[in-house]
Protein backbone atom coordinates (compact mmCIF):
# COMPACT_ATOMS: atom_id res chain seq x y z
CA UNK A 1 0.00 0.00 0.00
CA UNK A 2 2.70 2.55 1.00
CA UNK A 3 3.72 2.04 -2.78
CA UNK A 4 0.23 3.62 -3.99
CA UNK A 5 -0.73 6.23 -1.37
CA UNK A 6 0.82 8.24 1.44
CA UNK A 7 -0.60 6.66 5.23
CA UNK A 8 -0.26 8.85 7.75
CA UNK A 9 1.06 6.89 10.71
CA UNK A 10 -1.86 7.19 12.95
CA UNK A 11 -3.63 5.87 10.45
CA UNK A 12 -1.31 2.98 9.65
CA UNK A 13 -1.39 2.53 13.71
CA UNK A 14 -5.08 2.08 13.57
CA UNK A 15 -5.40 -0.23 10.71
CA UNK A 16 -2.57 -2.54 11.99
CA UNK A 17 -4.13 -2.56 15.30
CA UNK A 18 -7.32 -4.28 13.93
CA UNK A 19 -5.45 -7.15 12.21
CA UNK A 20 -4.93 -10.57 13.68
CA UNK A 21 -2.69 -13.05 12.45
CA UNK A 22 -4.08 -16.17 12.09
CA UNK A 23 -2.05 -20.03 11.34
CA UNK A 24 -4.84 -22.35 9.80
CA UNK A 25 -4.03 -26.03 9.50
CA UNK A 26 -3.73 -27.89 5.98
CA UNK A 27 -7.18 -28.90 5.13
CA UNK A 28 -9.01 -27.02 7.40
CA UNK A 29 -12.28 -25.85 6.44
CA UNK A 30 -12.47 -22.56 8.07
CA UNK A 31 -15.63 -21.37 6.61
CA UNK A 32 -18.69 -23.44 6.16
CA UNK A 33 -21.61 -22.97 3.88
CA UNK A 34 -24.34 -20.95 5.06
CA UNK A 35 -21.56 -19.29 7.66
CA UNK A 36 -21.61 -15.39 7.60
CA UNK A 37 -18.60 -14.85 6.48
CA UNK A 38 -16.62 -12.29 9.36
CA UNK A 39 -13.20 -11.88 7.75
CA UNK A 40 -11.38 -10.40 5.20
CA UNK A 41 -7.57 -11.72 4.94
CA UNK A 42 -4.41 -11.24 3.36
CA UNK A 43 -2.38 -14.76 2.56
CA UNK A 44 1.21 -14.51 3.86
CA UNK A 45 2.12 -17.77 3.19
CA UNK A 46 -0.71 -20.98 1.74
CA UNK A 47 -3.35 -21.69 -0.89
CA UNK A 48 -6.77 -21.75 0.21
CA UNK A 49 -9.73 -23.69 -1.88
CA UNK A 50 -12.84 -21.90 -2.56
CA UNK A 51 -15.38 -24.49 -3.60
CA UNK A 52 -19.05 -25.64 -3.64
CA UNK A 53 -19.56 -28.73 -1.33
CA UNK A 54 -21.65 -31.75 -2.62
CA UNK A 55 -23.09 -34.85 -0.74
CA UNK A 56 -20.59 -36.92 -3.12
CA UNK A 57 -17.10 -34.94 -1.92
CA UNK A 58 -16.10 -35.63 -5.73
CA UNK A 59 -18.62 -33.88 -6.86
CA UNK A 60 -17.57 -30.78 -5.25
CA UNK A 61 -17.06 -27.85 -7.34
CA UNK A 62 -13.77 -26.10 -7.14
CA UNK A 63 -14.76 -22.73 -8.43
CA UNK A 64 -11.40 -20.21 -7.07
CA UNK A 65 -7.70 -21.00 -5.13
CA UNK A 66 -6.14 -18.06 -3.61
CA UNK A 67 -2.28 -18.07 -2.85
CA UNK A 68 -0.05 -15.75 -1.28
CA UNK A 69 -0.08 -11.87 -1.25
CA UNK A 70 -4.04 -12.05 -2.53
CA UNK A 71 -6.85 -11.73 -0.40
CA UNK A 72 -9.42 -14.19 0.13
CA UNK A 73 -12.76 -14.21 1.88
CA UNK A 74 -16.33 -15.42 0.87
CA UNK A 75 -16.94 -11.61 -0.08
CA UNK A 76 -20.29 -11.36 -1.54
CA UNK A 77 -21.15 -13.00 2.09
CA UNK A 78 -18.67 -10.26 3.41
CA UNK A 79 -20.04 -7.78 1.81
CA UNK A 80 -23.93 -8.72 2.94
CA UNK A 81 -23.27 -9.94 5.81
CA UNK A 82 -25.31 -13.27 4.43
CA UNK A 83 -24.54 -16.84 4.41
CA UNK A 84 -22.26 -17.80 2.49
CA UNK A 85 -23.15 -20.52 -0.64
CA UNK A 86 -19.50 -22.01 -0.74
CA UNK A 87 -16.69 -23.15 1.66
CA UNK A 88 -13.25 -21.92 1.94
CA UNK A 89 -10.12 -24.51 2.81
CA UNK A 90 -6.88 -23.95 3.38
CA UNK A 91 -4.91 -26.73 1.07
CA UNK A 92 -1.46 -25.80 2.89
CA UNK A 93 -1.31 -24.84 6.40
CA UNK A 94 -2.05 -21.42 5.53
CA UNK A 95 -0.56 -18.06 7.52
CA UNK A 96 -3.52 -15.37 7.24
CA UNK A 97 -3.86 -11.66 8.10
CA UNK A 98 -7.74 -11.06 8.94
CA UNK A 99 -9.60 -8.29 9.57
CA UNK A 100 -13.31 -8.63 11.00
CA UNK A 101 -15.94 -6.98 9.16
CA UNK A 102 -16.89 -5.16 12.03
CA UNK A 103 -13.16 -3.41 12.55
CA UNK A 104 -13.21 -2.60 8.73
CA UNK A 105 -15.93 -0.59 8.94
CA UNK A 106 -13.76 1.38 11.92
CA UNK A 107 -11.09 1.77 9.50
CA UNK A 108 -13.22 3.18 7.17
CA UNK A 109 -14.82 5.76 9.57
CA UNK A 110 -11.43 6.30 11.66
CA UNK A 111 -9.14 6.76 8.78
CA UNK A 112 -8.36 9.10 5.79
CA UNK A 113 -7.07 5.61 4.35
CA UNK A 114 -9.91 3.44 5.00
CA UNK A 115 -11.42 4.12 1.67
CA UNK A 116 -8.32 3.29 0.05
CA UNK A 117 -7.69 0.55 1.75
CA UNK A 118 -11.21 -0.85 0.68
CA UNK A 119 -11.36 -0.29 -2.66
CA UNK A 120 -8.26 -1.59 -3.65
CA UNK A 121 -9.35 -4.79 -1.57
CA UNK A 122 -12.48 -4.89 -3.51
CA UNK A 123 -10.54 -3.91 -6.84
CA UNK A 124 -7.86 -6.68 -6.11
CA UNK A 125 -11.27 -9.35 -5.69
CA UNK A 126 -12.89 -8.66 -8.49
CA UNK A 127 -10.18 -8.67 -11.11
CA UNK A 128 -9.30 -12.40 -9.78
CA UNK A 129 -12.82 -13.62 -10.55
CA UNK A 130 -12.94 -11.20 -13.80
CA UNK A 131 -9.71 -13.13 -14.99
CA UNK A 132 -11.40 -16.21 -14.35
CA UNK A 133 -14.72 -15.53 -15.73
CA UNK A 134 -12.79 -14.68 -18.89
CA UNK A 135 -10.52 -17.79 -18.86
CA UNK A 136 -13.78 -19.72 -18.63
CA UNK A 137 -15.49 -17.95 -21.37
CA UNK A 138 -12.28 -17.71 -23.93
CA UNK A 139 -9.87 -20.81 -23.10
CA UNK A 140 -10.45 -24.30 -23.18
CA UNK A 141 -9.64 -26.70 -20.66
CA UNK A 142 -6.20 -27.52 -21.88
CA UNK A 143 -5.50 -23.80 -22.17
CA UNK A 144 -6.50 -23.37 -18.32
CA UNK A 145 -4.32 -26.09 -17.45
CA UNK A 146 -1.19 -24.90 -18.93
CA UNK A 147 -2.22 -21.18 -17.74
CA UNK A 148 -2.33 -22.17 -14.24
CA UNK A 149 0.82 -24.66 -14.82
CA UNK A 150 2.75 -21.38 -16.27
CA UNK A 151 1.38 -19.02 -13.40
CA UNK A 152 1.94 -21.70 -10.71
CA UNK A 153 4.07 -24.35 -11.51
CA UNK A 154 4.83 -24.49 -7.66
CA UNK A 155 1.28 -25.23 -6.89
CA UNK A 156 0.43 -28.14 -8.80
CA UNK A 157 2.50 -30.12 -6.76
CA UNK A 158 0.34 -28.82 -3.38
CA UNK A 159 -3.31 -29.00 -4.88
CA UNK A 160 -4.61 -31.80 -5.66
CA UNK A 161 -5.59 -32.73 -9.41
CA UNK A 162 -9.02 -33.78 -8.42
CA UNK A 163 -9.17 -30.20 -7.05
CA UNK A 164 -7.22 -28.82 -10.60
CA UNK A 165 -9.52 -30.94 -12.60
CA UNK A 166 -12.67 -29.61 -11.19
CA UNK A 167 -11.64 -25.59 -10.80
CA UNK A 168 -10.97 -25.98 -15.09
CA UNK A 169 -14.31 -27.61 -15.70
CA UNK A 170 -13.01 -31.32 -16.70
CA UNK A 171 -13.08 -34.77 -15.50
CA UNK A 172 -10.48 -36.11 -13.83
CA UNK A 173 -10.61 -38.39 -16.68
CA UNK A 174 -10.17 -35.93 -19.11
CA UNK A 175 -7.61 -34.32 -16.79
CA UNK A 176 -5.56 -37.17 -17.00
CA UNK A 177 -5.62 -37.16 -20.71
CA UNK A 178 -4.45 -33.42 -21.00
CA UNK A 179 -1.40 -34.52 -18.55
CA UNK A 180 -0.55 -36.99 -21.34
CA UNK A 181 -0.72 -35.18 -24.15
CA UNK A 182 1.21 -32.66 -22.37
């Protein structure tokens, strides 16, 4: 942030003093469906799953991942301060900075930055699903694959592919056959 805007110190206090660090253990599920979701956080270190539970678990519907430096949070339930229709897991033992939705909105009334702070948040969220929508819309399955390979290569070997399989829209089946060709 201090490479986009000025913060005052006071303000920078403030803000800092609402954030909690938080260690989440590899495959935790550390918000449920139909939870409110309460927190907005910033990944230091992990990859977090955000995905649509089934009754068949291989059925579920990997729909997002978020890694390090992004934020993550079930924000449309954020936002509304409604349940939430998906589940987030950490895949890694993850290393989170969180912010409750309640202290936000103190930052945002206490602060010249609050606003800032906010929008880029919201701005950083909605070009991630943006990108994906688009990658959905304009690349097939293959062309996800080696996206996420090229952007990640790290990753692949922490998620696993029935979770890669699902979040580009394939089979494992078919999955399987894309790692071959490849």
């Amino acid at each position: 942030m201090n490479h986009i805007a000025t913060i005052a110190d006071a303000d920078w206090a403030f803000f800092t003093s609402k954030l909690q660090r938080r260690i989440i253990p590899k495959k935790t599920i550390f918000l449920r469906l139909n939870e409110i979701e309460n927190h907005i956080s910033f990944i230091e270190s992990g990859v977090v799953r955000l995905f649509i539970p089934k009754e068949d678990p291989e059925k579920e519907i990997t729909f997002g991942f978020s890694f390090k430096d992004q934020f993550v949070s079930a924000y449309d339930s954020f936002l509304t301060q409604k349940p939430s229709a998906y589940q987030l897991q950490a895949l890694t033992e993850i290393s989170v900075l969180t912010i409750t939705y309640m202290d936000l909105q103190a930052v945002y009334t206490n602060t010249q930055i609050g606003n800032l702070i906010g929008r880029l948040t919201a701005e950083r969220l909605f070009l991630l699903k943006s990108k994906r929508e688009q990658d959905l819309l304009n690349l097939t399955a293959e062309e996800r694959y080696i996206k996420l390979f090229k952007e990640r290569p790290e990753l692949l070997k922490v998620i696993p592919l029935k979770y890669i399989s699902s979040y580009i829209g394939v089979t494992a089946q078919a999955l399987s056959r894309i790692r071959k060709r490849l």
